[in-house]
C-alpha atoms as a PDB file:
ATOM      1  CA  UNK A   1      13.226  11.955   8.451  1.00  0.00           C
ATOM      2  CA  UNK A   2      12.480   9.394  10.976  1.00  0.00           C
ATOM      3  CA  UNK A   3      10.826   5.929   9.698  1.00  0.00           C
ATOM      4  CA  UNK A   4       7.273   6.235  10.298  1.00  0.00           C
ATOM      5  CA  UNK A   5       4.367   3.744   8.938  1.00  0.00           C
ATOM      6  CA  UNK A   6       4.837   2.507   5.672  1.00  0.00           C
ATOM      7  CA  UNK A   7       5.564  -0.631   3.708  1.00  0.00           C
ATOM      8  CA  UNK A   8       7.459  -1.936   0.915  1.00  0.00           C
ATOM      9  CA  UNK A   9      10.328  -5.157  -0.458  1.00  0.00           C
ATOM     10  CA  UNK A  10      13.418  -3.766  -0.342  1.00  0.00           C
ATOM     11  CA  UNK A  11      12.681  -0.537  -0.056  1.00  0.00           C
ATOM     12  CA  UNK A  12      14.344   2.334   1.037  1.00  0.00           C
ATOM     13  CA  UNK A  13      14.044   3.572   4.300  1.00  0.00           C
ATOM     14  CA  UNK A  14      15.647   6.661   6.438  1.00  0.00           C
ATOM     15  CA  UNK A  15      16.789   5.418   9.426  1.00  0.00           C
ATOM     16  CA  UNK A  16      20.285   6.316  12.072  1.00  0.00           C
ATOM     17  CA  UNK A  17      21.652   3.195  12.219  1.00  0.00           C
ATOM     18  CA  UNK A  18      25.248   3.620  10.977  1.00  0.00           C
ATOM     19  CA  UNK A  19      26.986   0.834   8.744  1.00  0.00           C
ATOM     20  CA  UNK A  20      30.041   1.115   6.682  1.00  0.00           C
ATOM     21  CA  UNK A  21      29.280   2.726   3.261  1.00  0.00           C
ATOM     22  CA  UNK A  22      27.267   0.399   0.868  1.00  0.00           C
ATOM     23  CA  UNK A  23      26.421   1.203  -2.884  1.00  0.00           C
ATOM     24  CA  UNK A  24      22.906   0.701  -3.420  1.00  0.00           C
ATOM     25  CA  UNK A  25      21.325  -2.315  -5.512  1.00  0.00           C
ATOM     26  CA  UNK A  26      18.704  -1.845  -7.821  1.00  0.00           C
ATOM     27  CA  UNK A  27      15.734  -3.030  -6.342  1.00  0.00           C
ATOM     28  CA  UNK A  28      11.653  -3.055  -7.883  1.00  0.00           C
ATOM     29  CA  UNK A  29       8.520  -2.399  -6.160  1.00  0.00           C
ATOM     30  CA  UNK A  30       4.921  -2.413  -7.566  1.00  0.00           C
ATOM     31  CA  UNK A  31       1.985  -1.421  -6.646  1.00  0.00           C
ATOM     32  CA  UNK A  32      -1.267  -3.510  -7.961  1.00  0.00           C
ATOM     33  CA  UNK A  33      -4.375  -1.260  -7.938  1.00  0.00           C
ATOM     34  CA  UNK A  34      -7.742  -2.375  -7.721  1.00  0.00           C
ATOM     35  CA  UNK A  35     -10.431  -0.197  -8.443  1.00  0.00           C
ATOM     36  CA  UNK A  36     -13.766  -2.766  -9.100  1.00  0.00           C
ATOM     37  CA  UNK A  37     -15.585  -1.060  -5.947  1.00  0.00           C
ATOM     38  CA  UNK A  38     -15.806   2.170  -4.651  1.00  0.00           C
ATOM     39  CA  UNK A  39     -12.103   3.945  -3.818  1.00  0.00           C
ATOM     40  CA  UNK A  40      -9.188   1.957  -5.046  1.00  0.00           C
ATOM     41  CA  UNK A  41      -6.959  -0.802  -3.019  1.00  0.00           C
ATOM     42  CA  UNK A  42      -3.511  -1.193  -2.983  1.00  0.00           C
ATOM     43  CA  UNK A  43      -2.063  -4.890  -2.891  1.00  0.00           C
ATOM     44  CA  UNK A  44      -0.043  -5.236   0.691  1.00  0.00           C
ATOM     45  CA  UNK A  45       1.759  -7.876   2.495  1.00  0.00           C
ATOM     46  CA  UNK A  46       3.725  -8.508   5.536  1.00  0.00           C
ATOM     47  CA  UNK A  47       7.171  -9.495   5.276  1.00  0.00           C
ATOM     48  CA  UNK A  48       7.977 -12.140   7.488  1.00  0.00           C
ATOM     49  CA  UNK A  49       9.883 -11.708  10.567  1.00  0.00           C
ATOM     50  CA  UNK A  50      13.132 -13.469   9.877  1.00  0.00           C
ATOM     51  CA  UNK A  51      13.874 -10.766   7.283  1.00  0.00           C
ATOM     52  CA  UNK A  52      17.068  -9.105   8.027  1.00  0.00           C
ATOM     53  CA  UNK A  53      15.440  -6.123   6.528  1.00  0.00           C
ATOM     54  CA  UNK A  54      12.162  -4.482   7.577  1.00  0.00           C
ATOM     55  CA  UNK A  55      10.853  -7.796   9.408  1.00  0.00           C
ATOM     56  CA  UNK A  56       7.304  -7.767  10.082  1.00  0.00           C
ATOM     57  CA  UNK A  57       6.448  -4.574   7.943  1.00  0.00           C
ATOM     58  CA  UNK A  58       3.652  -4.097   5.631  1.00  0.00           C
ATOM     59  CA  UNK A  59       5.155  -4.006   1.612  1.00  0.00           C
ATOM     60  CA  UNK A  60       4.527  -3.889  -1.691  1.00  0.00           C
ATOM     61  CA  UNK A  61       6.009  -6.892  -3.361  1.00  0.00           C
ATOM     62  CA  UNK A  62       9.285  -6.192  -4.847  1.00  0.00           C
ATOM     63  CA  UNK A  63      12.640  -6.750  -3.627  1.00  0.00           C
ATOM     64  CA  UNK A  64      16.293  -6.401  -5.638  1.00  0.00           C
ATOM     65  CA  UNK A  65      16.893  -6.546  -9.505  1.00  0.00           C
ATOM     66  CA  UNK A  66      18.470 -10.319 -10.415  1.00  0.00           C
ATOM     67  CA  UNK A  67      21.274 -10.065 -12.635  1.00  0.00           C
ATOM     68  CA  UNK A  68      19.076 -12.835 -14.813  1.00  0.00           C
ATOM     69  CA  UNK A  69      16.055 -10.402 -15.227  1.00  0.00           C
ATOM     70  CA  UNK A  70      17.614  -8.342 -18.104  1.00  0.00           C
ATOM     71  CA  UNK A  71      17.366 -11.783 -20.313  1.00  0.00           C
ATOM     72  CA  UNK A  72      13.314 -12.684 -19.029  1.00  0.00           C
ATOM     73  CA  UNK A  73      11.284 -12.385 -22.453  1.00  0.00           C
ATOM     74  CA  UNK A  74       8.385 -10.460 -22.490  1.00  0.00           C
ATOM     75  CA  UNK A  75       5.028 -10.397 -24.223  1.00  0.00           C
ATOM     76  CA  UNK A  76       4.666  -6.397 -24.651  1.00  0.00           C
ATOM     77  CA  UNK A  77       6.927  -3.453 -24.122  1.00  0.00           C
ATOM     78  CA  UNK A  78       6.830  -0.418 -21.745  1.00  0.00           C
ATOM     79  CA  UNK A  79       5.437   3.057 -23.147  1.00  0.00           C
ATOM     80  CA  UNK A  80       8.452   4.755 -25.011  1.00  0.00           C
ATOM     81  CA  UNK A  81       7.721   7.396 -21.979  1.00  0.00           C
ATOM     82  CA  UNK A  82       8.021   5.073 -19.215  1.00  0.00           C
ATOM     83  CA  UNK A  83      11.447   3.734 -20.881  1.00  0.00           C
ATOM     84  CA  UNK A  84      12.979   7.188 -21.038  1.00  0.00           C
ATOM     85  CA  UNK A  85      11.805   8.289 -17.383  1.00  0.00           C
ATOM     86  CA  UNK A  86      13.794   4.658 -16.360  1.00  0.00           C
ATOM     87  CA  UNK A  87      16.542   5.596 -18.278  1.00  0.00           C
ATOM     88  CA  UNK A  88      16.917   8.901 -16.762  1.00  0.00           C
ATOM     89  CA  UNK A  89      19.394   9.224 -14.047  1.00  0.00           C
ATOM     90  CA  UNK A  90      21.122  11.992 -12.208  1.00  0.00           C
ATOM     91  CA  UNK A  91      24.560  12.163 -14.218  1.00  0.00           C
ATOM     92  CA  UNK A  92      24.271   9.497 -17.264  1.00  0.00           C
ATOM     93  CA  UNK A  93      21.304   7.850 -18.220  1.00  0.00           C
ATOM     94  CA  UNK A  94      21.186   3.990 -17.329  1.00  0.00           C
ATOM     95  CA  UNK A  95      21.172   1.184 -20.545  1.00  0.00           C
ATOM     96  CA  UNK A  96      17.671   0.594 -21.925  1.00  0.00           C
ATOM     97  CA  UNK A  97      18.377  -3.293 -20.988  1.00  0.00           C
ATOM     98  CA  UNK A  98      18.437  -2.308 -17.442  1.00  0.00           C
ATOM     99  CA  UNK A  99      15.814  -0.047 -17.515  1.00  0.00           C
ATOM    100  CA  UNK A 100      13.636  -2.797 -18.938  1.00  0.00           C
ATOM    101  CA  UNK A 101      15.301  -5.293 -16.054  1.00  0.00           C
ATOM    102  CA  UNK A 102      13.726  -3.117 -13.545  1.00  0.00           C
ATOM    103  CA  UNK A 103      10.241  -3.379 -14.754  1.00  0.00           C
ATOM    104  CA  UNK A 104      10.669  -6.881 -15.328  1.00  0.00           C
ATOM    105  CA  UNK A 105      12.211  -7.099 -12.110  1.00  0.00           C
ATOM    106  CA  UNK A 106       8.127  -5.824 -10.616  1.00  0.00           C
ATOM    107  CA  UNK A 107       6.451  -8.282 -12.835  1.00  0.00           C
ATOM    108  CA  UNK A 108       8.919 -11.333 -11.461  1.00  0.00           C
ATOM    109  CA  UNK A 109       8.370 -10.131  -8.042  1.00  0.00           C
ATOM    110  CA  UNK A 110       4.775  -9.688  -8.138  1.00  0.00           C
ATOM    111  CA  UNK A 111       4.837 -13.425  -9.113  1.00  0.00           C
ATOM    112  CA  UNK A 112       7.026 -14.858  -6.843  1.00  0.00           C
ATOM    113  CA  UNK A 113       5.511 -12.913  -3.821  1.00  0.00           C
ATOM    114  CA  UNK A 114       1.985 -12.832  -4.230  1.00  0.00           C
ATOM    115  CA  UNK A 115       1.195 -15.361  -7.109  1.00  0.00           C
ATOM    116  CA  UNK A 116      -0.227 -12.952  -9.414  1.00  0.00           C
ATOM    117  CA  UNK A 117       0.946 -13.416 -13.251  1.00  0.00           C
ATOM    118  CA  UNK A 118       1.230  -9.627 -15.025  1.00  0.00           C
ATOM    119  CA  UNK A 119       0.687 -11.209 -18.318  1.00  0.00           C
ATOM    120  CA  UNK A 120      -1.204 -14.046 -20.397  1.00  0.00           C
ATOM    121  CA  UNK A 121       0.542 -15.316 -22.711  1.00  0.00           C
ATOM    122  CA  UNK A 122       2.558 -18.632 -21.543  1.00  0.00           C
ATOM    123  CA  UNK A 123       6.409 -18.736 -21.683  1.00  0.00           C
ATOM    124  CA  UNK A 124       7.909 -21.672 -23.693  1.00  0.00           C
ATOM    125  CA  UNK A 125       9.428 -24.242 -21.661  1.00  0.00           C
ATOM    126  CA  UNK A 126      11.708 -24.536 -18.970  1.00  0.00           C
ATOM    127  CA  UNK A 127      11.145 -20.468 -19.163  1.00  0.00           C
ATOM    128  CA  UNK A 128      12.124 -18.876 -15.711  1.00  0.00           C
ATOM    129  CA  UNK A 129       8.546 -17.339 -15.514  1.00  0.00           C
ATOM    130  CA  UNK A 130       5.275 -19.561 -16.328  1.00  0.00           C
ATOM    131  CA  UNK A 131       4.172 -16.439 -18.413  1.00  0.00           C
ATOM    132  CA  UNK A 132       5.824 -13.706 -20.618  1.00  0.00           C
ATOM    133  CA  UNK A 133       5.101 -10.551 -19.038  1.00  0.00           C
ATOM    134  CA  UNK A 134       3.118  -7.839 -20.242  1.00  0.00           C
ATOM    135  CA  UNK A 135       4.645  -4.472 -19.491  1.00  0.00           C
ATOM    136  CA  UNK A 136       2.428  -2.345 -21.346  1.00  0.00           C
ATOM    137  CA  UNK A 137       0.325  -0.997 -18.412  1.00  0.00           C
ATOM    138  CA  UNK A 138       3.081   0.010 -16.093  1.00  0.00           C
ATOM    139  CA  UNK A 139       3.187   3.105 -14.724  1.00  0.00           C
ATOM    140  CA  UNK A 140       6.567   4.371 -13.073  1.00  0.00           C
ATOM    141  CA  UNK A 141       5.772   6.289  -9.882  1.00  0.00           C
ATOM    142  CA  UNK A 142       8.662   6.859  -8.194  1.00  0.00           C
ATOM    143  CA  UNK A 143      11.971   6.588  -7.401  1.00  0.00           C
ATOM    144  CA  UNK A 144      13.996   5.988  -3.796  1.00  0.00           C
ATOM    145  CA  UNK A 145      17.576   5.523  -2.300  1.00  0.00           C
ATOM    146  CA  UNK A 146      17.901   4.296   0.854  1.00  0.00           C
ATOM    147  CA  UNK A 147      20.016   6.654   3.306  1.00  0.00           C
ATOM    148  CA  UNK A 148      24.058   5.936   3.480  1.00  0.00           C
ATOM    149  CA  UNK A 149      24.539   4.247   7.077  1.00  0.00           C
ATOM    150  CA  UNK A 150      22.307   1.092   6.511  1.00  0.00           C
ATOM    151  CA  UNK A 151      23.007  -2.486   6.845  1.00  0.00           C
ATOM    152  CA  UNK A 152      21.180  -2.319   3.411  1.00  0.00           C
ATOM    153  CA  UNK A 153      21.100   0.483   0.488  1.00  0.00           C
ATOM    154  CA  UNK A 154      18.923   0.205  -2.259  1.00  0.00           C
ATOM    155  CA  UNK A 155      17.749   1.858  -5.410  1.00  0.00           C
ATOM    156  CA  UNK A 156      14.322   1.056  -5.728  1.00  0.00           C
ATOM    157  CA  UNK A 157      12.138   2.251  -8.792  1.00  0.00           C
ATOM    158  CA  UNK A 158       8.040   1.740  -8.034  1.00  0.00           C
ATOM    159  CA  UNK A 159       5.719   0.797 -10.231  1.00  0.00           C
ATOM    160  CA  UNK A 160       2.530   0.662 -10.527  1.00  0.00           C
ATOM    161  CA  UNK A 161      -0.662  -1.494 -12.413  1.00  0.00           C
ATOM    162  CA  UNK A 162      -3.986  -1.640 -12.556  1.00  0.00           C
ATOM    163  CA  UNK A 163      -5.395  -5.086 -12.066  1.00  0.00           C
ATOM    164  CA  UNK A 164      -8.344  -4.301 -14.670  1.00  0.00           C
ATOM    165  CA  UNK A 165      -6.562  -3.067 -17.565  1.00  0.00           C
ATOM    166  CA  UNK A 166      -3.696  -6.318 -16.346  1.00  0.00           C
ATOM    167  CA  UNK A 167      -7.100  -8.508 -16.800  1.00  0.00           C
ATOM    168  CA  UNK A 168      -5.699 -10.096 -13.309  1.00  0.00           C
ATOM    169  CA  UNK A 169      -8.352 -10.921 -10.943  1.00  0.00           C
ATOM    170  CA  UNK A 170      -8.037  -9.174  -7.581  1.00  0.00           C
ATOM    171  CA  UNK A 171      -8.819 -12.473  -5.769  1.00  0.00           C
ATOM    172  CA  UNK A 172      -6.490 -14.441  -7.167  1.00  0.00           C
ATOM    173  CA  UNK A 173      -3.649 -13.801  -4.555  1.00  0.00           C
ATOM    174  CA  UNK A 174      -1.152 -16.193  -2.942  1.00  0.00           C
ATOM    175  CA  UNK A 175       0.692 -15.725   0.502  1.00  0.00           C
ATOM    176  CA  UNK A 176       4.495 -16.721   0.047  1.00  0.00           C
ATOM    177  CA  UNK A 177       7.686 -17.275   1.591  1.00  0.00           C
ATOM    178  CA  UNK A 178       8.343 -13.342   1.266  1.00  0.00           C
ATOM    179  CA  UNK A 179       5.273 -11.819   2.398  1.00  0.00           C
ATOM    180  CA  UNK A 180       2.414 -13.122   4.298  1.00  0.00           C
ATOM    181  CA  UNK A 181      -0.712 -11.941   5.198  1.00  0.00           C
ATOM    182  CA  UNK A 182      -1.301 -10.136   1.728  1.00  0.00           C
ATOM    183  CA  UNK A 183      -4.406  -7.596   1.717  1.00  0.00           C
ATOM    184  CA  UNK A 184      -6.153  -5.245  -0.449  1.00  0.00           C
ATOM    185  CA  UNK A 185      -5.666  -1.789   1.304  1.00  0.00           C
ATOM    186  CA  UNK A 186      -7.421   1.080   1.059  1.00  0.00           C
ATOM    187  CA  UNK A 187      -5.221   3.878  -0.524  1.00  0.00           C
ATOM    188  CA  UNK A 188      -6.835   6.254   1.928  1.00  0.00           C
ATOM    189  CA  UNK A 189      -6.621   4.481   5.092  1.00  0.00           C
ATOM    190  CA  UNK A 190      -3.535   2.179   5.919  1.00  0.00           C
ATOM    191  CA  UNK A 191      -3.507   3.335   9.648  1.00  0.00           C
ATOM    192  CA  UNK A 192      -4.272  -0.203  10.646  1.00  0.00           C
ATOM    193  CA  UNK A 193      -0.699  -1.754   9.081  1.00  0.00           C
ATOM    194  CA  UNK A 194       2.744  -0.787  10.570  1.00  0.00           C
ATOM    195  CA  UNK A 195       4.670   0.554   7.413  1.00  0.00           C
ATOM    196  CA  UNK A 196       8.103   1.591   6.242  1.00  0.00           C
ATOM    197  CA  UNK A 197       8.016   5.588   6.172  1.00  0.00           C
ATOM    198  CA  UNK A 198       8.848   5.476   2.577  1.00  0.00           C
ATOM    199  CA  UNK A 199       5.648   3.568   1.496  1.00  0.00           C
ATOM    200  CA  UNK A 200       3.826   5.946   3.367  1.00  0.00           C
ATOM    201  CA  UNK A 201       5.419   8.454   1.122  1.00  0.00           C
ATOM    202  CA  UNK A 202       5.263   6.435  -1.791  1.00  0.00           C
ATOM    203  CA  UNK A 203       1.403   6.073  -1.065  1.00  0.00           C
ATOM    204  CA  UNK A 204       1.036   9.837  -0.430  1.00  0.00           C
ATOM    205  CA  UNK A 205       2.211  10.475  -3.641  1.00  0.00           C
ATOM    206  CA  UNK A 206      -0.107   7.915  -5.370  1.00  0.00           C
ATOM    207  CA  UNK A 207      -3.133   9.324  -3.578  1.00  0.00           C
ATOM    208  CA  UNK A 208      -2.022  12.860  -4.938  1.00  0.00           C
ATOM    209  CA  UNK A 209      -1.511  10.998  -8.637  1.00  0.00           C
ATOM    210  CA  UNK A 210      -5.042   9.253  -8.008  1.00  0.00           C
ATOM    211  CA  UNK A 211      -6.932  12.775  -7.459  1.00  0.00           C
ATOM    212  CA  UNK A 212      -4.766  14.805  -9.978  1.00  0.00           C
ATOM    213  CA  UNK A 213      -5.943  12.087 -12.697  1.00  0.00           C
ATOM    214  CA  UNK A 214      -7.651   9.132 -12.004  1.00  0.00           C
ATOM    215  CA  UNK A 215      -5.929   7.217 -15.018  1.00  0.00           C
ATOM    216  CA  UNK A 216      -2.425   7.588 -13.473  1.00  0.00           C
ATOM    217  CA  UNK A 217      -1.015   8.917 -17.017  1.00  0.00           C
ATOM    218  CA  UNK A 218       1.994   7.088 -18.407  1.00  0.00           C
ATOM    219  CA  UNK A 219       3.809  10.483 -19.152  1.00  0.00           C
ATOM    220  CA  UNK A 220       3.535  12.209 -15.304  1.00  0.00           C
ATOM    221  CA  UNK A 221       6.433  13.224 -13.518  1.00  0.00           C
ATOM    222  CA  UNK A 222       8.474  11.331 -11.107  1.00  0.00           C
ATOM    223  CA  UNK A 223       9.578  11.836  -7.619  1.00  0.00           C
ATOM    224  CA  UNK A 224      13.074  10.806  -6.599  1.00  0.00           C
ATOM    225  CA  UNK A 225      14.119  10.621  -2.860  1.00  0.00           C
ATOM    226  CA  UNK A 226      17.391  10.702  -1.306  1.00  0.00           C
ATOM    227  CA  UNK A 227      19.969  12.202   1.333  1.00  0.00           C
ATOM    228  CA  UNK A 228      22.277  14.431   0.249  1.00  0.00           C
ATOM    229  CA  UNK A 229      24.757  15.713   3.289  1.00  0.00           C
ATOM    230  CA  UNK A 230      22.575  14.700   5.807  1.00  0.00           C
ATOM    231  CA  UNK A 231      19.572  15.610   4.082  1.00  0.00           C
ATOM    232  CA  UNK A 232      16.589  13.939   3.247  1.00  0.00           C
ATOM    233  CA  UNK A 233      15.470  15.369  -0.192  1.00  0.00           C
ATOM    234  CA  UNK A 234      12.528  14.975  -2.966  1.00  0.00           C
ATOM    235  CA  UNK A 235      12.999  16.275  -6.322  1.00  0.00           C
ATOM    236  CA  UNK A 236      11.275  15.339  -9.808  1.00  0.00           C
ATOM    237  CA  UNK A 237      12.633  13.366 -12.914  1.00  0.00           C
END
């Protein structure tokens, strides 16, 4: 699959260019959704263009798991059925500390990127986060590996939030170092922003969760991309 329009932090992308064999990183991605009007926006920004990776695409914020996210504390827990999808894995099943990294991995990212604080309730002092985050409302949406033969490989798990039930106001956005330009886009009609082909995929998939059931349930099944032999493949976890 060639990269088309799509966006995305670290995010997996299919692609030719051939690099010696890398193991991919764990990586986060989230996707804040704001439905206050008519339709419902995703949260987009550019990354800027002295990335090494996917310069000057349109993203969600995320980018790699840090080794320190396992120990961030945390104000509320992911659904038991979020946890075990994380945990899942072709082969054995990942530790429930970093499953939990990953989604704390999209709620440090979301900060850091686009200024927006998943949570309420302030950390105590000299705390790595100004907040404890509140994992309660993520949804896990999908899963992606980027292609062998990139400068980069990543394992990216996406997430996703609704800014409503989050009680984080829509407006209350901050360019940063990472991306720039950050916009509320119309999960519909993204034709305007030149995306990875992934997060076109990714957004496909959340349109199709959107019109299935407009709650985006906590239990749904997830779709894992990858290459296997050559092949670029989707199956469901």
């Amino acid at each position: 699959m060639k990269p088309n329009r799509s966006s995305g932090p670290p995010q997996p992308q299919p692609g030719a260019a051939k690099h010696p064999p890398l193991r991919p990183r764990d990586a986060a991605s989230i996707m804040l959704l704001d439905r206050s009007n008519k339709g419902v926006r995703v949260l987009m920004g550019k990354r800027h263009s002295a990335h090494a990776f996917m310069p000057d695409l349109y993203v969600f914020p995320g980018a790699r798991r840090d080794p320190t996210d396992h120990r961030l504390g945390f104000s509320g827990d992911l659904k038991p059925t979020v946890l075990s999808a994380l945990k899942a894995s072709e082969g054995r099943p990942i530790p429930e500390g970093r499953a939990r990294a990953l989604a704390l991995a999209a709620a440090r990212e979301l900060f850091e990127e686009a200024g927006v604080c998943l949570g309420r309730q302030h950390s105590p002092s000299g705390a790595p986060l100004p907040f404890l985050p509140d994992l309660t409302n993520l949804r896990y949406m999908a899963r992606a590996i980027t292609p062998p033969g990139q400068a980069r490989r990543f394992d990216t798990r996406f997430f996703a939030v609704f800014a409503d039930e989050a009680e984080i106001d829509p407006s209350a956005i901050l360019d940063s170092r990472e991306l720039q330009d950050l916009q509320w886009i119309d999960v519909n009609d993204f034709s305007s922003l030149q995306v990875p082909e992934i997060t076109a995929i990714i957004l496909a998939d959340l349109r199709a969760g959107l019109e299935a059931d407009s709650s985006l349930p906590h239990d749904r099944a997830i779709p894992f991309y990858f290459t296997r032999r050559g092949r670029f493949l989707r199956t469901l976890l």
